[in-house]
C-alpha atoms as a PDB file:
ATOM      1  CA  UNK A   1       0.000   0.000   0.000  1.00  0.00           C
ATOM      2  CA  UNK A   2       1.568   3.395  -1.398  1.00  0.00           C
ATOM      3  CA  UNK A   3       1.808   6.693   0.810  1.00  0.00           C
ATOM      4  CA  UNK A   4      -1.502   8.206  -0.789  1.00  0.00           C
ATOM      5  CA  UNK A   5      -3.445   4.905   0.028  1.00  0.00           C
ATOM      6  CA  UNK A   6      -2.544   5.414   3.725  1.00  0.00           C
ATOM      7  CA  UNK A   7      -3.269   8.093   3.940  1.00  0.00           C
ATOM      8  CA  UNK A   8      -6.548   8.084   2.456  1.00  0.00           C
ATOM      9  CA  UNK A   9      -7.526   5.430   4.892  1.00  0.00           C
ATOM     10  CA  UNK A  10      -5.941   6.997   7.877  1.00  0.00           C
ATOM     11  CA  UNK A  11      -8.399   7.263  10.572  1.00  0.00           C
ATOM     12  CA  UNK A  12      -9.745  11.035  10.554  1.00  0.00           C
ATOM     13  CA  UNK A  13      -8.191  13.254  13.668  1.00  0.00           C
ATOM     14  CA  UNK A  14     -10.092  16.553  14.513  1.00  0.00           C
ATOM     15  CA  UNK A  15      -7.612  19.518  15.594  1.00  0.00           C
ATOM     16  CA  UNK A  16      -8.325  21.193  18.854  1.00  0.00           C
ATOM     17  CA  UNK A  17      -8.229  24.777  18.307  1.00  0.00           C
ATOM     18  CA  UNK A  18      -5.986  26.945  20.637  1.00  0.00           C
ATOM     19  CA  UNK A  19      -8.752  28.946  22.514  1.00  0.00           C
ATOM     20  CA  UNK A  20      -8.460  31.802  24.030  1.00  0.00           C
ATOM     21  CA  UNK A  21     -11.112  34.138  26.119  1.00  0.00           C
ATOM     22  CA  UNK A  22     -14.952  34.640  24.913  1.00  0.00           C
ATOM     23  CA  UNK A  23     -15.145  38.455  23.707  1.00  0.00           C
ATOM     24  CA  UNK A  24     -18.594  37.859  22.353  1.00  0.00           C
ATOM     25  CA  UNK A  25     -21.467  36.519  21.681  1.00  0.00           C
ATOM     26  CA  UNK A  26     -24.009  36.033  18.692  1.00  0.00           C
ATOM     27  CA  UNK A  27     -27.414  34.852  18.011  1.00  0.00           C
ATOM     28  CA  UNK A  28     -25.387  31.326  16.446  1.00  0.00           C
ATOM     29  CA  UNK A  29     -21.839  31.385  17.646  1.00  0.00           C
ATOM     30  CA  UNK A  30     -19.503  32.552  20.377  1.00  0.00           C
ATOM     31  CA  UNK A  31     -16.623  34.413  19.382  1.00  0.00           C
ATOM     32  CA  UNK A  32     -12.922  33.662  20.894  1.00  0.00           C
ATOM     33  CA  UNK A  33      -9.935  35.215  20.820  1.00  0.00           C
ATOM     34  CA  UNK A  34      -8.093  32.488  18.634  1.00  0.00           C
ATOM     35  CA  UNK A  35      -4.115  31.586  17.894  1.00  0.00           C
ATOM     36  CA  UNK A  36      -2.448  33.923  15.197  1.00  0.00           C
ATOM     37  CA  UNK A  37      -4.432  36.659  15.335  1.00  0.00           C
ATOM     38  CA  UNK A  38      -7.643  35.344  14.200  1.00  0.00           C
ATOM     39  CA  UNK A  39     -11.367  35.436  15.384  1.00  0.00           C
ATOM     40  CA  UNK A  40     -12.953  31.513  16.301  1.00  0.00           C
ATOM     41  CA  UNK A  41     -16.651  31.284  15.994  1.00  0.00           C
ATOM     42  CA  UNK A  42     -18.074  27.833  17.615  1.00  0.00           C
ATOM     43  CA  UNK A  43     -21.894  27.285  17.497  1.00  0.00           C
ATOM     44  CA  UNK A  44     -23.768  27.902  20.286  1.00  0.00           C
ATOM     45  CA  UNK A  45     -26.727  25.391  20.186  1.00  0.00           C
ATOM     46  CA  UNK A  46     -25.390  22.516  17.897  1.00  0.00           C
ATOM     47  CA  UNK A  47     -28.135  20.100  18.349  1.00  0.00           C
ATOM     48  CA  UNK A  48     -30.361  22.929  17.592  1.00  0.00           C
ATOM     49  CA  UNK A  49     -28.866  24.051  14.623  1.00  0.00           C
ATOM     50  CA  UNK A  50     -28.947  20.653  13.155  1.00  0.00           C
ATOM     51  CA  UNK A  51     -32.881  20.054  13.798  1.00  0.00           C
ATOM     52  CA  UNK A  52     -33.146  23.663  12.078  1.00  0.00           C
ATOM     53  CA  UNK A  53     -30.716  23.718   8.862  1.00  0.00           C
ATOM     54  CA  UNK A  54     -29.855  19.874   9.012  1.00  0.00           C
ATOM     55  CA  UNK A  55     -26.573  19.917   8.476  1.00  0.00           C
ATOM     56  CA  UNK A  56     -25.492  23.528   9.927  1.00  0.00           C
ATOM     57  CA  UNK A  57     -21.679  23.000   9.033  1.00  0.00           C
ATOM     58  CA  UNK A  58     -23.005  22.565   4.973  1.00  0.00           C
ATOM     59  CA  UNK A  59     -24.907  25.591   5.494  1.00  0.00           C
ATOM     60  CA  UNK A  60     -22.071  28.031   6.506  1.00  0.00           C
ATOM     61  CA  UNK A  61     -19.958  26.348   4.104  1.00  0.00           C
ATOM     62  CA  UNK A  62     -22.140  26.964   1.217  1.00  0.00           C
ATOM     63  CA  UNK A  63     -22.674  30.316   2.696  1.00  0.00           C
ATOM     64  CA  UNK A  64     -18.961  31.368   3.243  1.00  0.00           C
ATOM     65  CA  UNK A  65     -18.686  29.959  -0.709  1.00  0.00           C
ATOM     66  CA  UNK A  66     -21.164  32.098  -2.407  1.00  0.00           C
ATOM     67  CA  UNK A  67     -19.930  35.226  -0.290  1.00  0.00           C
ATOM     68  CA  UNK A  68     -16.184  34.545  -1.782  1.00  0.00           C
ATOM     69  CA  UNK A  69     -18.112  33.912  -4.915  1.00  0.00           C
ATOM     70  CA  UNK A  70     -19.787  37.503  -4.895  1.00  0.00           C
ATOM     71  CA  UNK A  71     -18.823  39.604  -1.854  1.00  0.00           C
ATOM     72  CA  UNK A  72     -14.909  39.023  -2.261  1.00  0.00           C
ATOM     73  CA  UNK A  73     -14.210  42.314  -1.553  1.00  0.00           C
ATOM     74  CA  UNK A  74     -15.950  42.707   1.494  1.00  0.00           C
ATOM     75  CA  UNK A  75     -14.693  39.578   3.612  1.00  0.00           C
ATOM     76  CA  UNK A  76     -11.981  39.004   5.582  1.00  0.00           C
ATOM     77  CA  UNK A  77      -9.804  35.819   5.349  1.00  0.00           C
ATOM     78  CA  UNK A  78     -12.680  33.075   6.472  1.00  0.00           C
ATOM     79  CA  UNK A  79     -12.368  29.691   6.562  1.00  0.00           C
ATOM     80  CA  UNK A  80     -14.313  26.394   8.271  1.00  0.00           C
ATOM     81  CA  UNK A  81     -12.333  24.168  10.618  1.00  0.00           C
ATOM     82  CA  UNK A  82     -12.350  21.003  12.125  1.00  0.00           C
ATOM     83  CA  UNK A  83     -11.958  21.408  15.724  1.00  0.00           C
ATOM     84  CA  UNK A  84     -12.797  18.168  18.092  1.00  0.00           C
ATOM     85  CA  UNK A  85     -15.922  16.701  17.609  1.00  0.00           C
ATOM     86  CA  UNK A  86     -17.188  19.616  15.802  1.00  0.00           C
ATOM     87  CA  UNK A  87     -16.367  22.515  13.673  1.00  0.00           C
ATOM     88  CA  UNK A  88     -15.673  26.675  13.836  1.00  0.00           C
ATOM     89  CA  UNK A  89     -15.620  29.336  11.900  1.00  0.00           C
ATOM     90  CA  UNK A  90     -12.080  30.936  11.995  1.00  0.00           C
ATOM     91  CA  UNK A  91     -12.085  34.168  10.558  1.00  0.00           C
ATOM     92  CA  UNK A  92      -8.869  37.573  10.239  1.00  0.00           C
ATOM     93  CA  UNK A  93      -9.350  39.426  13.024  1.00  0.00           C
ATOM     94  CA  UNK A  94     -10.305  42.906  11.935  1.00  0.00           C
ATOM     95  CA  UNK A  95      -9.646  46.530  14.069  1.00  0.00           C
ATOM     96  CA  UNK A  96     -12.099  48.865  13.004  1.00  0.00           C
ATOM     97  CA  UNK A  97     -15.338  50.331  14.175  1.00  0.00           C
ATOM     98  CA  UNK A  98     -19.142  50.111  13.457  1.00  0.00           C
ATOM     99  CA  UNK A  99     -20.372  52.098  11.090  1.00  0.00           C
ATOM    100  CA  UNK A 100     -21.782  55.932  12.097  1.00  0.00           C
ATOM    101  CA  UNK A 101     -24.690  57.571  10.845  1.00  0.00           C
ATOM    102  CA  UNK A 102     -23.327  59.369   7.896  1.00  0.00           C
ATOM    103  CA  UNK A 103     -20.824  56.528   7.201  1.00  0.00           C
ATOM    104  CA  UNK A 104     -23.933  54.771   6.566  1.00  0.00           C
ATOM    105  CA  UNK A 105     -25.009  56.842   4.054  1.00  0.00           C
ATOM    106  CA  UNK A 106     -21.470  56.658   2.299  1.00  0.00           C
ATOM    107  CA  UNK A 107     -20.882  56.440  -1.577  1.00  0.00           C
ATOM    108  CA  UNK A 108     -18.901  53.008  -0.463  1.00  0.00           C
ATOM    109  CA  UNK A 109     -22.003  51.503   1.844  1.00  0.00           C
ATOM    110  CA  UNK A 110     -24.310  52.393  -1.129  1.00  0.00           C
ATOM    111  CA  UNK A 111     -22.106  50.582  -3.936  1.00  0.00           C
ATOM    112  CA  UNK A 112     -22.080  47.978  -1.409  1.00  0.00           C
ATOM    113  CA  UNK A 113     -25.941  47.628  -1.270  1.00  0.00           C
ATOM    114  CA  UNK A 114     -26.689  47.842  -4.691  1.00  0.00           C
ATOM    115  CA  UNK A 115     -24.490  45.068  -5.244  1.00  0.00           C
ATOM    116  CA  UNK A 116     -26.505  43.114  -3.010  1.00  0.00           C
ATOM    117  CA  UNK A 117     -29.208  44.157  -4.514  1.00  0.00           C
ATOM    118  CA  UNK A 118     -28.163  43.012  -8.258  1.00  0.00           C
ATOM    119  CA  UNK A 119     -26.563  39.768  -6.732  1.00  0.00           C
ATOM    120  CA  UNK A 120     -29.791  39.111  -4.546  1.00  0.00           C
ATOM    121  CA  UNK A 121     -32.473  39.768  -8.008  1.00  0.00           C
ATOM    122  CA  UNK A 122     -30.049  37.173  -9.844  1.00  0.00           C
ATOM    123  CA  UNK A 123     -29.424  34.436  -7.071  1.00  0.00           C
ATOM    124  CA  UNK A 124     -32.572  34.846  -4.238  1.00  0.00           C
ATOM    125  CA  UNK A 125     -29.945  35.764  -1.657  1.00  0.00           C
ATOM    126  CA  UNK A 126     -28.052  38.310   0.248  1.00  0.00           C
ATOM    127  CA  UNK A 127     -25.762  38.523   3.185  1.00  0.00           C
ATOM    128  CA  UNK A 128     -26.764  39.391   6.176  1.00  0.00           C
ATOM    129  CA  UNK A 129     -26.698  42.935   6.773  1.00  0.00           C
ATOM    130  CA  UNK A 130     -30.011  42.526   9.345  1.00  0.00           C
ATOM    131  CA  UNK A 131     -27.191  42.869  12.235  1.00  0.00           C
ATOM    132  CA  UNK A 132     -25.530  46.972  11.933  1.00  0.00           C
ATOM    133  CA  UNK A 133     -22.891  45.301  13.780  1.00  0.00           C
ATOM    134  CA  UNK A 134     -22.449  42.854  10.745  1.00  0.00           C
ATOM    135  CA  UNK A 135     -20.544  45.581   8.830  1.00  0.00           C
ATOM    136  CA  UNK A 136     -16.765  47.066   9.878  1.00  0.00           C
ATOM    137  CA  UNK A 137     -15.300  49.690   8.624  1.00  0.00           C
ATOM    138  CA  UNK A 138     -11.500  48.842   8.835  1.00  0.00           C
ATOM    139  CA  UNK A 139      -9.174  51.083  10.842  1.00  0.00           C
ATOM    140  CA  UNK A 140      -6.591  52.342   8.590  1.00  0.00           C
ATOM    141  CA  UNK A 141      -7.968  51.029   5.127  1.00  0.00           C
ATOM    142  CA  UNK A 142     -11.252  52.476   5.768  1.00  0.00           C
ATOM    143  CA  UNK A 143     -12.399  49.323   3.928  1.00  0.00           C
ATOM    144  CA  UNK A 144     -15.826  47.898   4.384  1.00  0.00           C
ATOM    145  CA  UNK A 145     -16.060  44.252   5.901  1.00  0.00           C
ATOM    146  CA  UNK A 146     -18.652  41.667   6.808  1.00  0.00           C
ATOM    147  CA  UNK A 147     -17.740  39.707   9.870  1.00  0.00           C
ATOM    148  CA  UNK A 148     -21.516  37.787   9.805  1.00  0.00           C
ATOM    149  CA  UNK A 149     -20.443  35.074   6.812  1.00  0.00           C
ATOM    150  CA  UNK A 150     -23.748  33.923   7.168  1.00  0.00           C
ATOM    151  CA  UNK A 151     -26.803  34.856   3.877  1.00  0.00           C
ATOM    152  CA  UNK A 152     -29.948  34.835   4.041  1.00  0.00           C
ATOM    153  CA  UNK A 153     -32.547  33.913   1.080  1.00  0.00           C
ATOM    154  CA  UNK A 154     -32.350  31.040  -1.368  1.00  0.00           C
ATOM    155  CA  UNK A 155     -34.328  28.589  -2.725  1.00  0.00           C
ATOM    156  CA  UNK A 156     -34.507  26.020  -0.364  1.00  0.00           C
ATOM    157  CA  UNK A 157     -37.779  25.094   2.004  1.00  0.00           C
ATOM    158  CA  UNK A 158     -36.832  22.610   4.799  1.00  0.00           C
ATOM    159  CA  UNK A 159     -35.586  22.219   7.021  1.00  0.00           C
ATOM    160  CA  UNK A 160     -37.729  25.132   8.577  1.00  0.00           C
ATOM    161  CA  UNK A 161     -34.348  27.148   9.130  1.00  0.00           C
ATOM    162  CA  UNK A 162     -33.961  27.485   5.498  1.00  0.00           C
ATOM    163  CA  UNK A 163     -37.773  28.853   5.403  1.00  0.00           C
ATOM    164  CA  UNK A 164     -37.210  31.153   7.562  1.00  0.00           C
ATOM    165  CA  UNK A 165     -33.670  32.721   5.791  1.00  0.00           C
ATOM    166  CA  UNK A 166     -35.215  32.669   3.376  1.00  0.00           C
ATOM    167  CA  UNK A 167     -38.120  34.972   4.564  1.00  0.00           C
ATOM    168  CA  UNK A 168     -35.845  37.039   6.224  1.00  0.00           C
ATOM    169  CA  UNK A 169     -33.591  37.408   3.393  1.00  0.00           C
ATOM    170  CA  UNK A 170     -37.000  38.899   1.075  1.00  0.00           C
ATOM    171  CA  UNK A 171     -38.101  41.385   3.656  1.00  0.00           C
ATOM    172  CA  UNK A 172     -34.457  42.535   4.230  1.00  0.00           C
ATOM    173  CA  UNK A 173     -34.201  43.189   0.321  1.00  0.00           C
ATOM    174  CA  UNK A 174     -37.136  45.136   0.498  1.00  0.00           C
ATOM    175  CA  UNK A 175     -35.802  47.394   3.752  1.00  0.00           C
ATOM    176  CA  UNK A 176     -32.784  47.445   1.396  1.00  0.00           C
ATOM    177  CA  UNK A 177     -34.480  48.301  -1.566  1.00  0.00           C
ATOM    178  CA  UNK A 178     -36.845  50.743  -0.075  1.00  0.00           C
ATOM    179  CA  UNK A 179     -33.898  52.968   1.859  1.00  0.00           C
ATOM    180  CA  UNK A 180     -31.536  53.148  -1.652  1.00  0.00           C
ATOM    181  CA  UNK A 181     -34.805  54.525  -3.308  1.00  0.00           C
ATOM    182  CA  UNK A 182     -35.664  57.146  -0.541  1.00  0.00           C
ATOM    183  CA  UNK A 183     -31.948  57.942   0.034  1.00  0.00           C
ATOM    184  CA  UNK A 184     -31.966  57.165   3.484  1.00  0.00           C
ATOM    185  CA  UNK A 185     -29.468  54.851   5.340  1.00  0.00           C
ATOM    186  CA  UNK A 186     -29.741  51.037   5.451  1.00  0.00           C
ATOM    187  CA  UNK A 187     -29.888  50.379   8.930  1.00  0.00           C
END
């Protein structure tokens, strides 16, 4: 038996993440200080996740996918992990601040938000911009970034979670819609 063919049936090991303190929490995950300067997300209510999407990992992944896919720009380095008998979200930890008021109402923010727009008309989804919190603006760069890699929308009906995105994901694109036609800011 070659290298490859060991390898390939080499029982599967699951990292453990180096850890560090909680500095806060979402509506899905819990967010960590983590090793090298990055961010570690780890689901809050597992078992609940999975009778709501099914299989919650496949959902962020697919998520995290059609953000890189569409949103490039706008996301940090992201990436899904193995860590013990589960998974996490490990994502470039970002300095920078909400956005204000007028930022909100920036030539950047609106570019940002018609592209969702477009992208959400062609595809039936959007990320989640629900959360003001969701959106950074990078110190330094000024850059805008999403730290939420989830989206909301699609196509899909069951499990219930995916009814309920996608709910959320229509009304959201009509706040969205509704504010770039009146001029006034998203959130």
């Amino acid at each position: 038996m070659g290298m490859k063919a060991e390898a390939e049936t080499a029982p599967l090991t699951r990292k453990r993440l180096k850890i560090g303190k909680e500095i806060n929490r979402g509506g899905e995950f819990r967010i960590f200080e983590g090793e090298d300067g990055d961010v570690i997300k780890i689901c809050r209510f597992p078992r609940l996740m999975r009778w709501v999407f099914g299989d919650f990992r496949q959902k962020n992944e697919q998520d995290l996918r059609f953000l890189k896919s569409y949103f490039p720009q706008y996301l940090p380095a992201t990436r899904i992990v193995d860590h013990e008998k589960n998974w996490a979200v490990c994502q470039e930890r970002i300095d920078g601040v909400p956005l204000t008021p007028e930022a909100k109402r920036s030539p950047q923010v609106r570019k940002l938000f018609l592209e969702a727009e477009k992208v959400y008309l062609s595809t039936g989804k959007i990320p989640d911009f629900s959360n003001p919190r969701n959106l950074l603006q990078e110190t330094g760069t000024g850059r805008l970034l999403l730290l939420d890699s989830s989206v909301l929308g699609g196509k899909r009906w069951w499990p219930i979670g995916y009814l309920v995105t996608r709910f959320l994901g229509k009304i959201l694109f009509d706040t969205l819609k509704n504010r770039l036609r009146t001029g006034r800011g998203v959130f």
